[in-house]
C-alpha atoms as a PDB file:
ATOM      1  CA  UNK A   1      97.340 -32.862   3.130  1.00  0.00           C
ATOM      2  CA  UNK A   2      96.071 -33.470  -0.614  1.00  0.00           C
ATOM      3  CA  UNK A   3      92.313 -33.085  -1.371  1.00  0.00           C
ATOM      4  CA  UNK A   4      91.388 -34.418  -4.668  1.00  0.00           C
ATOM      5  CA  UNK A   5      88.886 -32.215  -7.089  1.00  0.00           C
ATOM      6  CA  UNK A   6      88.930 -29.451  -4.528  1.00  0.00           C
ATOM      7  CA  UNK A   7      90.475 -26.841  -7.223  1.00  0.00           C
ATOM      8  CA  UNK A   8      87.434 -24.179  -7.709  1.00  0.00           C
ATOM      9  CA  UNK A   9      89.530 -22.976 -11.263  1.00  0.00           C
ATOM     10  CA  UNK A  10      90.184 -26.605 -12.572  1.00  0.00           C
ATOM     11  CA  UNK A  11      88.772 -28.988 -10.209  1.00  0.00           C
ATOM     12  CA  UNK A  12      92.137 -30.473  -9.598  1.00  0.00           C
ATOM     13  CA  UNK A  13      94.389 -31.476  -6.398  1.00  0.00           C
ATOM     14  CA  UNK A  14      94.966 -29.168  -4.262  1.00  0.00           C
ATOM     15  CA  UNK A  15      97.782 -29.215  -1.588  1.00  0.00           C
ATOM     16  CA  UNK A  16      98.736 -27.689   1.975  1.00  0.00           C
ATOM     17  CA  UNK A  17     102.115 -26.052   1.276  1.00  0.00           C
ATOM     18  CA  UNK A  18     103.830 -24.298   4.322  1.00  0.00           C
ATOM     19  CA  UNK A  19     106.239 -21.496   3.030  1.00  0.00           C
ATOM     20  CA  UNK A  20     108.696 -19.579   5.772  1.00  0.00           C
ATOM     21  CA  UNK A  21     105.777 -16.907   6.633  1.00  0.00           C
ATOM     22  CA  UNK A  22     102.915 -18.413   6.009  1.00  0.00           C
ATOM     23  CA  UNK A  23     100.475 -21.317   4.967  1.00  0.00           C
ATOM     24  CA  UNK A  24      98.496 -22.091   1.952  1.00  0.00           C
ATOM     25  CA  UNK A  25      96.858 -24.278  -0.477  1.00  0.00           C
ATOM     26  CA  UNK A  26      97.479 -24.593  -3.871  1.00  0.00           C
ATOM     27  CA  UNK A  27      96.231 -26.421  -7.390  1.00  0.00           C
ATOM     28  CA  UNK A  28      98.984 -29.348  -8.196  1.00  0.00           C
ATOM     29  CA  UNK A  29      97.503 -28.718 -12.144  1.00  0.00           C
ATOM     30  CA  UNK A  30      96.472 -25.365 -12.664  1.00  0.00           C
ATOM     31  CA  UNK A  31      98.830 -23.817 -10.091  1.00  0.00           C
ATOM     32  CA  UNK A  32      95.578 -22.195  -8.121  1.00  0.00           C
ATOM     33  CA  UNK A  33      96.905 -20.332  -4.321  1.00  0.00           C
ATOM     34  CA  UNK A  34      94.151 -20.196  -1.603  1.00  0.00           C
ATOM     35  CA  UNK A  35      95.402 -18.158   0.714  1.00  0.00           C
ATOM     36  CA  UNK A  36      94.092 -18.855   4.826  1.00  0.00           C
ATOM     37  CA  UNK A  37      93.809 -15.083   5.301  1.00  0.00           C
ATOM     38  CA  UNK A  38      91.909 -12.954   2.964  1.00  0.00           C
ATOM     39  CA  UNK A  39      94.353 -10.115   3.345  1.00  0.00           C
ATOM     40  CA  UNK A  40      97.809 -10.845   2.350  1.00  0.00           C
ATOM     41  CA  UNK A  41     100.626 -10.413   5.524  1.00  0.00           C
ATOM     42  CA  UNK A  42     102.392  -6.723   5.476  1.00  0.00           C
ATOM     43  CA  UNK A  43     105.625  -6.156   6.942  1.00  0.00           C
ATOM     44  CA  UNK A  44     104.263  -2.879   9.144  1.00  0.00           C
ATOM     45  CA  UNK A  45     100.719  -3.342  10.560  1.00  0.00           C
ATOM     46  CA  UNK A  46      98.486  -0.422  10.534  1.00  0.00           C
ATOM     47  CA  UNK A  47      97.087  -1.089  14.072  1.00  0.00           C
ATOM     48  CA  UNK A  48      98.960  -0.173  17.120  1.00  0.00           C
END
């Protein structure tokens, strides 16, 4: 998925990039990550 001048740093491109754990977007000029979740994955939850 590209969406053009979607960048909020640079107004550039920004990409869906799916990495082993996770999914993201990210700035094709400036190099920009937008994570989905505002909290970044731990190996060892706190809830139980």
């Amino acid at each position: 998925m590209l969406k053009t001048k979607a960048c909020p740093r640079c107004q550039g491109d920004i990409v869906q990039v799916a990495d082993r754990d996770e999914r993201y977007l990210s700035c094709v000029q400036c190099g920009f990550v937008l994570y989905a979740s505002s909290a970044p994955r731990t190996a060892f939850p706190q809830g139980r």
